[in-house]
N, C-alpha and C. Protein backbone atom coordinates (compact mmCIF):
# COMPACT_ATOMS: atom_id res chain seq x y z
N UNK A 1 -16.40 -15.27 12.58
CA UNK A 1 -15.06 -14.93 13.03
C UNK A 1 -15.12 -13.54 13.67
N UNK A 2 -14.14 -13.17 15.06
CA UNK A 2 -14.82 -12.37 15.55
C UNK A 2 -13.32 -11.15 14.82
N UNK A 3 -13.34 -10.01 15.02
CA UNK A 3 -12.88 -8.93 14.54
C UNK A 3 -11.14 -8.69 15.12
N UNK A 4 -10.87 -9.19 16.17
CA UNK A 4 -9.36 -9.42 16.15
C UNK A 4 -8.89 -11.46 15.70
N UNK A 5 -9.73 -12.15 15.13
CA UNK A 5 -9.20 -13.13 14.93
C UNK A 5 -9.10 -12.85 13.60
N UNK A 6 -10.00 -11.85 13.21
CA UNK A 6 -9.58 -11.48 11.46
C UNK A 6 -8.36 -10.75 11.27
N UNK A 7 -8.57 -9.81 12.59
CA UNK A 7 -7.20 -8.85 12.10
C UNK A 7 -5.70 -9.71 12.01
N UNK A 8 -5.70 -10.35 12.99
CA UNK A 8 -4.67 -11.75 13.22
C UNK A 8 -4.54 -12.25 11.88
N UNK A 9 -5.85 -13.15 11.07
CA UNK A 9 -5.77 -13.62 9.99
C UNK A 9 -4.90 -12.99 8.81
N UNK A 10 -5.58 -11.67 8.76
CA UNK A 10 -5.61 -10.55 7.42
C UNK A 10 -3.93 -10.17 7.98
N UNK A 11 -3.17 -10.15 9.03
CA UNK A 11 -2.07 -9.87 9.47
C UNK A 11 -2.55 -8.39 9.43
N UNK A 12 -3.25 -7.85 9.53
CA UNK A 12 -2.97 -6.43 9.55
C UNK A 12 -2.71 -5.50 11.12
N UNK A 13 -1.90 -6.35 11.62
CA UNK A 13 -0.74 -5.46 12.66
C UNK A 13 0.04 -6.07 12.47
N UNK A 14 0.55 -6.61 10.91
CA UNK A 14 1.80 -7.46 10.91
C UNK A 14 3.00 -6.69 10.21
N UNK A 15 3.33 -5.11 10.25
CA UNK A 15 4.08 -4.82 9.53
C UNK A 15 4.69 -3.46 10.28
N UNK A 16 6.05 -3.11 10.70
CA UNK A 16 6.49 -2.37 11.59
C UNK A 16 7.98 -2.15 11.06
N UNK A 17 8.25 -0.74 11.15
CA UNK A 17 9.89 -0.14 11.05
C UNK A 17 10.68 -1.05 11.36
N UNK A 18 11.45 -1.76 10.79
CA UNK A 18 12.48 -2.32 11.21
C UNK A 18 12.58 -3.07 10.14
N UNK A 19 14.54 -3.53 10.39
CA UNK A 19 15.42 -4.31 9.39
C UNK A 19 14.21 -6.12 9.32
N UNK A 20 14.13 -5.79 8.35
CA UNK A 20 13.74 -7.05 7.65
C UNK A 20 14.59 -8.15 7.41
N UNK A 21 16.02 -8.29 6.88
CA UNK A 21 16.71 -9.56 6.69
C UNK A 21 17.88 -8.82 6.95
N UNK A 22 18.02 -9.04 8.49
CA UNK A 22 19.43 -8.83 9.31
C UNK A 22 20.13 -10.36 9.40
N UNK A 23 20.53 -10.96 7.99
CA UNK A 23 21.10 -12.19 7.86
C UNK A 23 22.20 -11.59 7.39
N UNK A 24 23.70 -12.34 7.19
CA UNK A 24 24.35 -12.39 6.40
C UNK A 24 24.10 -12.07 5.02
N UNK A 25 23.09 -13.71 4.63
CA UNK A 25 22.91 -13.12 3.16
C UNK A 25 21.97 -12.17 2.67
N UNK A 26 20.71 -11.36 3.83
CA UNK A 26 20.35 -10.06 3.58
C UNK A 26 21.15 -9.11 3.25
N UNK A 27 22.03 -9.01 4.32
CA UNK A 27 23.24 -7.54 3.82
C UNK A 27 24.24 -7.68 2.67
N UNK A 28 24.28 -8.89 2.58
CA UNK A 28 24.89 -9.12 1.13
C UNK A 28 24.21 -8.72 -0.13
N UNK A 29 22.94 -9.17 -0.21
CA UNK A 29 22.16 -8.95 -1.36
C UNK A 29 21.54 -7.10 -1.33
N UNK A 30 21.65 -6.99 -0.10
CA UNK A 30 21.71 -4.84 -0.06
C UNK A 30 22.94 -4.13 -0.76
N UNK A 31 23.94 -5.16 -0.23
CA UNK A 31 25.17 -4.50 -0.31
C UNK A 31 25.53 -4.54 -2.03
N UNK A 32 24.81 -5.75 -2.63
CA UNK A 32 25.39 -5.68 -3.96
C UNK A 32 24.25 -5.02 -4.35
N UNK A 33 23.44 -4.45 -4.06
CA UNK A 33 22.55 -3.55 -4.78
C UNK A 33 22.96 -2.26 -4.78
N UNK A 34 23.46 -2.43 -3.41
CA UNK A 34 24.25 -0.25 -3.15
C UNK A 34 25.61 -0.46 -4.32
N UNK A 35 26.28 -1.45 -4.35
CA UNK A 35 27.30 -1.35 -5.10
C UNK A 35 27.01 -1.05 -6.78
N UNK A 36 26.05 -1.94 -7.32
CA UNK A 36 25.67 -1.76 -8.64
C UNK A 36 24.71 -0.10 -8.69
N UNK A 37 24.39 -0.23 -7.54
CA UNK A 37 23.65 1.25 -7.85
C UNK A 37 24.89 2.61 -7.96
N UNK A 38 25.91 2.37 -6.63
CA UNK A 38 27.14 3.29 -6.98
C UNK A 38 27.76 2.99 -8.61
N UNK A 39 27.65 1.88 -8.87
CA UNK A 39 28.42 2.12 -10.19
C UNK A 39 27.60 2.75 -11.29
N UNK A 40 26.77 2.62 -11.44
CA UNK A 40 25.43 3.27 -12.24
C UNK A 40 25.59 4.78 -12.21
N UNK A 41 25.75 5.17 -10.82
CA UNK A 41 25.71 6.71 -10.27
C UNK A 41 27.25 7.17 -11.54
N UNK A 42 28.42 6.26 -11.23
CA UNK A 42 29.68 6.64 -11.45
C UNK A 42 29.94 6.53 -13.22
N UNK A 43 28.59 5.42 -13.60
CA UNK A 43 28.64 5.46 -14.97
C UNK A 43 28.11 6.91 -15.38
N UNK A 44 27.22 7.25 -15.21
CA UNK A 44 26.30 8.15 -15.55
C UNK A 44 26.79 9.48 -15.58
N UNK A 45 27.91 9.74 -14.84
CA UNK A 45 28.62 10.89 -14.51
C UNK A 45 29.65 10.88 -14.94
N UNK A 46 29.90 10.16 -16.16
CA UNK A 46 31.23 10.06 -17.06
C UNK A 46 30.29 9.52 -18.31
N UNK A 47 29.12 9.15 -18.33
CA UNK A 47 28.93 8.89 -19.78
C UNK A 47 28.13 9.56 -20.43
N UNK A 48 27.93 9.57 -22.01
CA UNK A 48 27.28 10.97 -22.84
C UNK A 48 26.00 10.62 -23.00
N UNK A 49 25.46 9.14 -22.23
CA UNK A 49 24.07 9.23 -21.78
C UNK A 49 23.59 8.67 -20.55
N UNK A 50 23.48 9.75 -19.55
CA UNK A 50 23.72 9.58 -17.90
C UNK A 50 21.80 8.86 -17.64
N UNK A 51 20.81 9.51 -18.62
CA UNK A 51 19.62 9.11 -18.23
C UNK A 51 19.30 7.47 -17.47
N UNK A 52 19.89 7.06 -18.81
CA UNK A 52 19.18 5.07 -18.23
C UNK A 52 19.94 4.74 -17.03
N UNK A 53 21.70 5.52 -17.13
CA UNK A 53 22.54 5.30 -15.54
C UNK A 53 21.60 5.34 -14.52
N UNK A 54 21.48 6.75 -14.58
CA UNK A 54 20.32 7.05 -12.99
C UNK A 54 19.14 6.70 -12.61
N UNK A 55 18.25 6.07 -13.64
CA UNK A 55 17.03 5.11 -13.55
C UNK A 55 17.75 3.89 -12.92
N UNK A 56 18.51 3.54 -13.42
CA UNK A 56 18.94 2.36 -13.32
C UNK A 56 19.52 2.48 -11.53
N UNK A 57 20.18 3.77 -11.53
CA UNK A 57 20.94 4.06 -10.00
C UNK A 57 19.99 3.97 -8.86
N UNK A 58 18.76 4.54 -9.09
CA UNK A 58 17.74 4.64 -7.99
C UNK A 58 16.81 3.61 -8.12
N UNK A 59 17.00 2.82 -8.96
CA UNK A 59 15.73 1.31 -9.03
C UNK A 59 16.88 0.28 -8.25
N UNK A 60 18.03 0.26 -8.41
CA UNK A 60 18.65 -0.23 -7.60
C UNK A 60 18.87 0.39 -5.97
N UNK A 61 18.98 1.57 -5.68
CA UNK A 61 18.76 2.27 -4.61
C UNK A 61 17.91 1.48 -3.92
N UNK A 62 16.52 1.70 -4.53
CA UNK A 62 15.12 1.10 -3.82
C UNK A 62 15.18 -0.07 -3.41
N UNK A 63 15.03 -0.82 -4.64
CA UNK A 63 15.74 -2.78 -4.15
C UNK A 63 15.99 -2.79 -2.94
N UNK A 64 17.54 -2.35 -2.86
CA UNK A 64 18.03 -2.75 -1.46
C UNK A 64 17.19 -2.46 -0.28
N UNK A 65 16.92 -0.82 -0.51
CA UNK A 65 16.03 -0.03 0.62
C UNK A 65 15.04 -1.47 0.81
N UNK A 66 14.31 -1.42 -0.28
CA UNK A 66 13.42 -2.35 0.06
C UNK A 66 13.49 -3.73 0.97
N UNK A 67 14.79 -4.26 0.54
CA UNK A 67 15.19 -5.64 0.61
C UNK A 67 15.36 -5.63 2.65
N UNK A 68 15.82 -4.54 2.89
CA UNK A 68 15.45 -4.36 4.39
C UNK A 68 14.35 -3.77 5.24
N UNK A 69 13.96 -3.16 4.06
CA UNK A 69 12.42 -2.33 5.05
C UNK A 69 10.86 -3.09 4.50
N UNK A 70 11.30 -4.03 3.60
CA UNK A 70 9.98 -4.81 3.35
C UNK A 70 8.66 -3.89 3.10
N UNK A 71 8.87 -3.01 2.22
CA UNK A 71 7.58 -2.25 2.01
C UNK A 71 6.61 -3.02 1.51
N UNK A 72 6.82 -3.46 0.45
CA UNK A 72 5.48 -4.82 0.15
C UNK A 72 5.12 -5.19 0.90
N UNK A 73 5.14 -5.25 2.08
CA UNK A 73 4.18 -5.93 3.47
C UNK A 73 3.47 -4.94 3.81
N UNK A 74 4.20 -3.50 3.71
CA UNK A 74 3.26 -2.32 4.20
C UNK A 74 2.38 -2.28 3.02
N UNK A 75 2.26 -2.20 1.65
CA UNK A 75 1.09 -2.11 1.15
C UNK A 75 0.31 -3.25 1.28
N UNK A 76 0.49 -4.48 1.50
CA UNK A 76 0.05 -5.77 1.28
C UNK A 76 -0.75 -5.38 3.10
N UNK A 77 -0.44 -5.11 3.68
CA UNK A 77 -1.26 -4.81 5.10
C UNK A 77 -2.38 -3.63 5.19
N UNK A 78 -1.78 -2.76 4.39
CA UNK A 78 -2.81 -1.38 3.83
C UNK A 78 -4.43 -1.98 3.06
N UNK A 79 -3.81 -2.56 1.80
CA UNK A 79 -4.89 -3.69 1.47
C UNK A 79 -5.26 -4.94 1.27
N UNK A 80 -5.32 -5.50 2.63
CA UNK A 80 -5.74 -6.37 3.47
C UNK A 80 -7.00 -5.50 4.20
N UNK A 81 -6.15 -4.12 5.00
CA UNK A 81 -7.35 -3.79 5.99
C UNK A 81 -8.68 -3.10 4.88
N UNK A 82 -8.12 -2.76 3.59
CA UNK A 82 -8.63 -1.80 2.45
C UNK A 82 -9.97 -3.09 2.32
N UNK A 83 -9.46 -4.61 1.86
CA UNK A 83 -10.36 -5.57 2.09
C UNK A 83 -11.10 -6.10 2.80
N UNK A 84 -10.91 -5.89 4.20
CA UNK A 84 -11.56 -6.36 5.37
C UNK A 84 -12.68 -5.07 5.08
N UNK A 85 -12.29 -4.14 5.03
CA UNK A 85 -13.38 -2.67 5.41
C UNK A 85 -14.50 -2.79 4.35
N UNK A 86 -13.59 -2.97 3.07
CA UNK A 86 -14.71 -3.21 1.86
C UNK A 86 -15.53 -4.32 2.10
N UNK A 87 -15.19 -5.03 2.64
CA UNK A 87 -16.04 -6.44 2.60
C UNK A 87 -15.82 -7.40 1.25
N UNK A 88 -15.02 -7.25 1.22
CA UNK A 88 -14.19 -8.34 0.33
C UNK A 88 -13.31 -9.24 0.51
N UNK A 89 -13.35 -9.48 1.32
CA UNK A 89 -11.95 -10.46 2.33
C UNK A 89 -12.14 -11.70 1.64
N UNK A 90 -13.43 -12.23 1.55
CA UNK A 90 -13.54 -13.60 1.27
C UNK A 90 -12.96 -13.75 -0.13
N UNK A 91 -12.86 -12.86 -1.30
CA UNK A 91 -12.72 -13.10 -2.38
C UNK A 91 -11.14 -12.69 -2.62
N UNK A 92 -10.09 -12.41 -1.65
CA UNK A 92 -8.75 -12.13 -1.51
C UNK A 92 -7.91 -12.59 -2.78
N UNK A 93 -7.97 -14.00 -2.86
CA UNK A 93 -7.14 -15.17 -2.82
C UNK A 93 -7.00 -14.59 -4.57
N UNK A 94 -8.27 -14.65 -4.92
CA UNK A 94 -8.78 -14.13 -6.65
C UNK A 94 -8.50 -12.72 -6.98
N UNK A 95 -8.24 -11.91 -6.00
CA UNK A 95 -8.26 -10.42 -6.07
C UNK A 95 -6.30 -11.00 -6.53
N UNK A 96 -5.97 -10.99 -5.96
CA UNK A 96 -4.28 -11.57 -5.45
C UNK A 96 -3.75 -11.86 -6.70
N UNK A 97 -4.54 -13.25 -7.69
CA UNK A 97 -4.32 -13.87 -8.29
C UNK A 97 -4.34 -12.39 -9.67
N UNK A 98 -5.27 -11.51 -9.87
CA UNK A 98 -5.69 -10.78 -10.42
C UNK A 98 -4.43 -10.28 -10.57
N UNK A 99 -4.36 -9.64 -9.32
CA UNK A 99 -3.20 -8.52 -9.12
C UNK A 99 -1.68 -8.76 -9.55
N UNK A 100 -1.27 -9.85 -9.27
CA UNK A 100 0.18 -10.61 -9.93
C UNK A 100 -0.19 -10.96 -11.43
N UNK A 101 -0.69 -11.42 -11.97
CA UNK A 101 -0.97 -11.13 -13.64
C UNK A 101 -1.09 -10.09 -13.99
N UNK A 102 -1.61 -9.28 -13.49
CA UNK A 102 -1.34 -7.96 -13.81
C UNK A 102 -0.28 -7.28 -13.93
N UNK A 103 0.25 -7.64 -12.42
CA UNK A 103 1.68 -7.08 -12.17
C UNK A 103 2.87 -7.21 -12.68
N UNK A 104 2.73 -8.46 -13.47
CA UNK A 104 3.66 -9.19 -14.10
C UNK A 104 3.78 -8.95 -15.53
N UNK A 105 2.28 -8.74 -15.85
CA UNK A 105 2.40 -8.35 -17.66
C UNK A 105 2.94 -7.08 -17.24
N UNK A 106 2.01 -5.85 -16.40
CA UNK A 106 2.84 -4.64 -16.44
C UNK A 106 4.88 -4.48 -16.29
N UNK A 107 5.20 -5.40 -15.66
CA UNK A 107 6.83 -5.54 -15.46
C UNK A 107 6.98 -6.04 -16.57
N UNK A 108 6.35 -6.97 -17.54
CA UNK A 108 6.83 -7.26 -18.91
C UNK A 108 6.52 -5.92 -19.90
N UNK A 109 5.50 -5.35 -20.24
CA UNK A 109 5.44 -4.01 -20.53
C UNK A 109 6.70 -2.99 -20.45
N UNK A 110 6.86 -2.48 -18.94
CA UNK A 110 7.65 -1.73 -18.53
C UNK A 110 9.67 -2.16 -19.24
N UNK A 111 9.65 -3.88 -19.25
CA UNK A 111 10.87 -3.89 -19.34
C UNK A 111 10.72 -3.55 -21.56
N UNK A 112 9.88 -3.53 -21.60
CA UNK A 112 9.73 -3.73 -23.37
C UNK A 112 9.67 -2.40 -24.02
N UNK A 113 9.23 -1.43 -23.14
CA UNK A 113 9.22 -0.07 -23.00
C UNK A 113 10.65 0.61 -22.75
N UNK A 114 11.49 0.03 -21.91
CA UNK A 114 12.93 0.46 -21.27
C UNK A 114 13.55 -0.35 -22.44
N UNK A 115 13.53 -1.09 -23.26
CA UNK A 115 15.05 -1.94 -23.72
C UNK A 115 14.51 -1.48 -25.47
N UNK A 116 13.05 -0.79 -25.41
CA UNK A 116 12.70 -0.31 -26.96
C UNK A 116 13.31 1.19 -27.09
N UNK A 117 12.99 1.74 -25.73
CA UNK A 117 13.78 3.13 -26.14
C UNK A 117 14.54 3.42 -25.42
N UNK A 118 15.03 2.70 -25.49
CA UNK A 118 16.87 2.63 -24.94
C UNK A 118 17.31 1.57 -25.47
N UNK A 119 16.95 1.27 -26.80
CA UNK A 119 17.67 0.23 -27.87
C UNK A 119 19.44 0.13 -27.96
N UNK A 120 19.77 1.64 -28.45
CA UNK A 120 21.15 1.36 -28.77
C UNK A 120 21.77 1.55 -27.43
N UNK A 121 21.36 1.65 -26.22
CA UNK A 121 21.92 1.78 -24.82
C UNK A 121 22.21 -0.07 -24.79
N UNK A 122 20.82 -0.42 -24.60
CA UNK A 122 20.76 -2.04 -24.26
C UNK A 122 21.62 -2.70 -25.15
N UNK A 123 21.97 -2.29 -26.71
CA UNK A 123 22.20 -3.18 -27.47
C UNK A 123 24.04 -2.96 -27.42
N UNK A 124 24.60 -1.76 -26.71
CA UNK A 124 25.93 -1.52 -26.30
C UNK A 124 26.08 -2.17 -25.13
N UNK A 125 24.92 -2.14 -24.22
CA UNK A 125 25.51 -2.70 -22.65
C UNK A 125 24.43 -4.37 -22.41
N UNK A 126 24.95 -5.26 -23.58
CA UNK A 126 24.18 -6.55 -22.81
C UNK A 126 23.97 -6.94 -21.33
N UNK A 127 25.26 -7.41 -20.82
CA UNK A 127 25.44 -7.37 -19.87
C UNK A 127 24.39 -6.70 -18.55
N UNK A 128 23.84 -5.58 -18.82
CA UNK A 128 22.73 -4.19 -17.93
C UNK A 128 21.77 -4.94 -18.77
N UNK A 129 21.48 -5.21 -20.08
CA UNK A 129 20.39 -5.65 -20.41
C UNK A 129 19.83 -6.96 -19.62
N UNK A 130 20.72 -7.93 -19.67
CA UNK A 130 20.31 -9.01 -18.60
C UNK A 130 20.46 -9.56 -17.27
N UNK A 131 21.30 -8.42 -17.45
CA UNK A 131 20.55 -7.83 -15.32
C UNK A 131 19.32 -7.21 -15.14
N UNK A 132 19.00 -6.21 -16.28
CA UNK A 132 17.60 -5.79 -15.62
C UNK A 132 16.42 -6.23 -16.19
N UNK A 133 16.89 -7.60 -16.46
CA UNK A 133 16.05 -9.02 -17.22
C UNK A 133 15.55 -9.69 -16.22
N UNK A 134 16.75 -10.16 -15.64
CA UNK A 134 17.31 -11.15 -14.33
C UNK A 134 16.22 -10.43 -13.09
N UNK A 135 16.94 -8.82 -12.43
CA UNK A 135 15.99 -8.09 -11.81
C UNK A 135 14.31 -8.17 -12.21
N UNK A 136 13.72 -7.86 -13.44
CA UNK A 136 12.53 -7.76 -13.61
C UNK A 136 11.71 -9.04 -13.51
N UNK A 137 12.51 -9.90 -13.83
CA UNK A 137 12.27 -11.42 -13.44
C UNK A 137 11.88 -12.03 -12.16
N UNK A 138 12.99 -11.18 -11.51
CA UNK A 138 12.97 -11.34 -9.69
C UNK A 138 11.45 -10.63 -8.94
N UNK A 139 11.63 -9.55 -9.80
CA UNK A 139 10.02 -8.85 -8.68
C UNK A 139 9.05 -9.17 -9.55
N UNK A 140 8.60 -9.87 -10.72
CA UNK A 140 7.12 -10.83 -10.94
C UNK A 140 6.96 -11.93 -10.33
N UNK A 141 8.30 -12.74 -9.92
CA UNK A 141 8.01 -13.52 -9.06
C UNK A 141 8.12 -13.48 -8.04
N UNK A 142 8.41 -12.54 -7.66
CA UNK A 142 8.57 -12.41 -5.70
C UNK A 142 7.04 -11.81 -5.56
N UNK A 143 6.21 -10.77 -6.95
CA UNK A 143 4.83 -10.47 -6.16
C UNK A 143 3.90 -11.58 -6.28
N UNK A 144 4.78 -13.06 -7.50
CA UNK A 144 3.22 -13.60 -7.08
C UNK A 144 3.48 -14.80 -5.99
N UNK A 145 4.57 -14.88 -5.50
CA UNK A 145 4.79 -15.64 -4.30
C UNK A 145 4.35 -14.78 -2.92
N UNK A 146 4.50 -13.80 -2.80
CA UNK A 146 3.77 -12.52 -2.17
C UNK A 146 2.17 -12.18 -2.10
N UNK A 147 1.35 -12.16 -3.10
CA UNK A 147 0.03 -12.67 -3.47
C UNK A 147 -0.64 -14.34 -3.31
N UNK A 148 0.34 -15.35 -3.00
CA UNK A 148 0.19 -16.93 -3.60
C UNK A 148 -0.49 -16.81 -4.55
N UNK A 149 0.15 -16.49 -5.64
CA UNK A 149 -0.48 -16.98 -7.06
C UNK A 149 -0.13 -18.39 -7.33
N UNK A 150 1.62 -18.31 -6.65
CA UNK A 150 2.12 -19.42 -7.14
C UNK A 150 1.48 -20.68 -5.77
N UNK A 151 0.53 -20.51 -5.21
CA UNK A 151 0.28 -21.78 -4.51
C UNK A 151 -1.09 -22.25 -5.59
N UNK A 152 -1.77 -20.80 -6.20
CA UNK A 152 -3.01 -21.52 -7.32
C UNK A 152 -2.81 -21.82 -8.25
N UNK A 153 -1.66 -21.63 -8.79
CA UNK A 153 -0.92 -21.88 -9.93
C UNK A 153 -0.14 -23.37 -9.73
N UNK A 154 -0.01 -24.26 -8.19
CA UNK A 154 0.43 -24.99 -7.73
C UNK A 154 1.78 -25.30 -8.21
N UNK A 155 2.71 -24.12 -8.11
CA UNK A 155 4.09 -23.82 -8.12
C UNK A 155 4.94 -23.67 -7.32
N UNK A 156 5.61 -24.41 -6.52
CA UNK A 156 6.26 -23.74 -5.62
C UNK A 156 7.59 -22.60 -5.64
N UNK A 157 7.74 -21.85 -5.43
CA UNK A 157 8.26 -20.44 -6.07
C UNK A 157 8.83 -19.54 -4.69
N UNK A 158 8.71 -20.48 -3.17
CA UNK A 158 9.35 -19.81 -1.95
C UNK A 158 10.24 -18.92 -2.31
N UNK A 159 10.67 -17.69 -2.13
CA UNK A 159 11.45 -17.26 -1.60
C UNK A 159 13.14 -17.22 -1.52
N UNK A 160 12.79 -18.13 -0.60
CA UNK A 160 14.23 -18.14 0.17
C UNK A 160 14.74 -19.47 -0.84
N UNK A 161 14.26 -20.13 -1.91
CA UNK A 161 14.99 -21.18 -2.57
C UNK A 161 15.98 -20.31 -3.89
N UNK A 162 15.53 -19.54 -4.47
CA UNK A 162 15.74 -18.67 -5.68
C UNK A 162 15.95 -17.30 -5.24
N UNK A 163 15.54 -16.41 -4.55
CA UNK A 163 15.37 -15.07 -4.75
C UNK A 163 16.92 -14.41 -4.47
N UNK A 164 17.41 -14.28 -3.62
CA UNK A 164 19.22 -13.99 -3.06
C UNK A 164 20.07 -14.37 -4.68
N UNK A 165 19.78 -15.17 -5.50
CA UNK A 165 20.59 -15.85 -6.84
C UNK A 165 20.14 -14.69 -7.93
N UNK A 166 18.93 -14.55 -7.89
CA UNK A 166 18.24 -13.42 -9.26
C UNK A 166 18.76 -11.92 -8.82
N UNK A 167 18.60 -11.57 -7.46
CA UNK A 167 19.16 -10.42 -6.77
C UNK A 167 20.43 -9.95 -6.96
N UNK A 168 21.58 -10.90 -6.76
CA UNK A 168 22.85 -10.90 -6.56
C UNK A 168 23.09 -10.87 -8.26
N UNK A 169 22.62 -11.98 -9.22
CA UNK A 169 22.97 -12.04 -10.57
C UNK A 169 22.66 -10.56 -11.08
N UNK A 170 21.36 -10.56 -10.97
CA UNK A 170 21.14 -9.31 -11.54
C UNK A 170 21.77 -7.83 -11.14
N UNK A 171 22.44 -7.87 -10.05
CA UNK A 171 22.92 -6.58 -9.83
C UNK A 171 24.24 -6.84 -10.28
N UNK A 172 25.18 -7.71 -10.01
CA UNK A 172 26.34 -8.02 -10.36
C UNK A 172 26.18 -7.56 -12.03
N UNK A 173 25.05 -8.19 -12.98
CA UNK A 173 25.23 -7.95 -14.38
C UNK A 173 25.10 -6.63 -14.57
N UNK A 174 24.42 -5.86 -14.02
CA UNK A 174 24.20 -4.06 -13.91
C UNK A 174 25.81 -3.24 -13.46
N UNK A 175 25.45 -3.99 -12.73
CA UNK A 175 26.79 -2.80 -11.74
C UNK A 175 28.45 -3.54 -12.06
N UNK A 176 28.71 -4.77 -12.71
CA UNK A 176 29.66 -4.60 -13.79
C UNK A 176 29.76 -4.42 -15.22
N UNK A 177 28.52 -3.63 -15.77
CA UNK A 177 28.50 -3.47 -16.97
C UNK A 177 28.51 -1.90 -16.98
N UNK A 178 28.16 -1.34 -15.91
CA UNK A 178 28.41 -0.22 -15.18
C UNK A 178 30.05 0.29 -15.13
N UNK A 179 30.62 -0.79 -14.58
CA UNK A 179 32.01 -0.34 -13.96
C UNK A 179 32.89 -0.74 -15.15
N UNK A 180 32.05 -1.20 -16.51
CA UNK A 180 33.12 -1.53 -17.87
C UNK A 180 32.79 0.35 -18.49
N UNK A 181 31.35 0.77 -18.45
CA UNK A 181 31.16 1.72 -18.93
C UNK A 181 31.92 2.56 -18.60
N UNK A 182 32.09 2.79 -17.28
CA UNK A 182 32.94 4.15 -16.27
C UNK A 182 34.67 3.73 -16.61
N UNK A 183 34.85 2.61 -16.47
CA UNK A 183 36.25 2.22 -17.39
C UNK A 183 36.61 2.88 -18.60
N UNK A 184 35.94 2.41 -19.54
CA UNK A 184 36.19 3.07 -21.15
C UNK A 184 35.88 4.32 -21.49
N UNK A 185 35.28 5.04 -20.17
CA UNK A 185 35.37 6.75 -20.62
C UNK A 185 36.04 7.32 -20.08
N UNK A 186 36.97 6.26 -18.81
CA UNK A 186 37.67 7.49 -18.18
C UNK A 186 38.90 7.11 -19.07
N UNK A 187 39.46 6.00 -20.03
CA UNK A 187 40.55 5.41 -20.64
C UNK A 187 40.58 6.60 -21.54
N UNK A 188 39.91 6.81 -22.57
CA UNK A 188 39.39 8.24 -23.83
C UNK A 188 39.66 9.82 -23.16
């Protein structure tokens, strides 16, 4: 294979500045991320523990950012070319497979870590608890549909069938458990 039919292959000139899902239901699923993230901001700044608010404010921030600027393609193109150079290309598919099990126990980790010490936070705000269930749910499976884990795993797991439903649920459960919090402190 000659060296631009790889680059073609590996997509690595496949990733450039610009709006990623200029759909309807793209700006919808941004828009309820800026919204649950404003309410987070508005919890946090009326409640007597603002910390998990503002984690919570800027992981939603990103989402959206993300949800239009598709950064996962920019690292996923970074190493691609990281693979082509190493000479590892052929063994991708397994590197991939690696990397989403990984990625996935670490997001199970991370959420077991956030809901252990922030127990009596999670155990006051269900609701934020299974939004950022719903959310953590959403990006293990969007990296291993992103990797095709889920084509070796012979799962089909597209995208565009599920992902807009986990997005929208999960911010809606954040950013109105948010706007009950900012409620009951400004009532007191």
């Amino acid at each position: 294979m000659n060296l631009s039919a790889l680059k073609a292959d590996a997509g690595l000139d496949s990733w450039h500045f610009h709006c990623d899902n200029p759909t309807f239901l793209g700006w919808s699923v941004v828009a309820f991320y800026g919204l649950a993230a404003l309410s987070c901001a508005v919890a946090a700044m009326k409640s007597g523990a603002p910390g998990i608010w503002w984690i919570l404010a800027l992981a939603l921030t990103f989402l959206g950012v993300n949800k239009q600027l598709n950064l996962q393609t920019l690292l996923i193109v970074v190493l691609r070319h990281v693979s082509y150079v190493g000479g590892w290309w052929g063994h991708r598919r397994a590197v991939q497979l690696v990397f989403s099990v990984v990625f996935g126990l670490g997001i199970g980790v991370l959420l077991v870590w956030l809901a252990s010490s922030n127990r009596e936070f999670f155990e006051t705000h269900r609701r934020v608890f299974w939004g950022v269930i719903v959310l953590g749910v959403f990006v293990g499976l969007r990296a291993a549909t992103i990797n095709h884990a889920d084509e070796f795993l012979r799962v089909n797991l597209r995208d565009e069938d599920w992902a807009w439903v986990l997005e929208i649920s999960g911010s809606v459960l954040i950013g109105s458990g948010a706007l009950q919090q900012a409620g009951n402190r400004s009532l007191k």
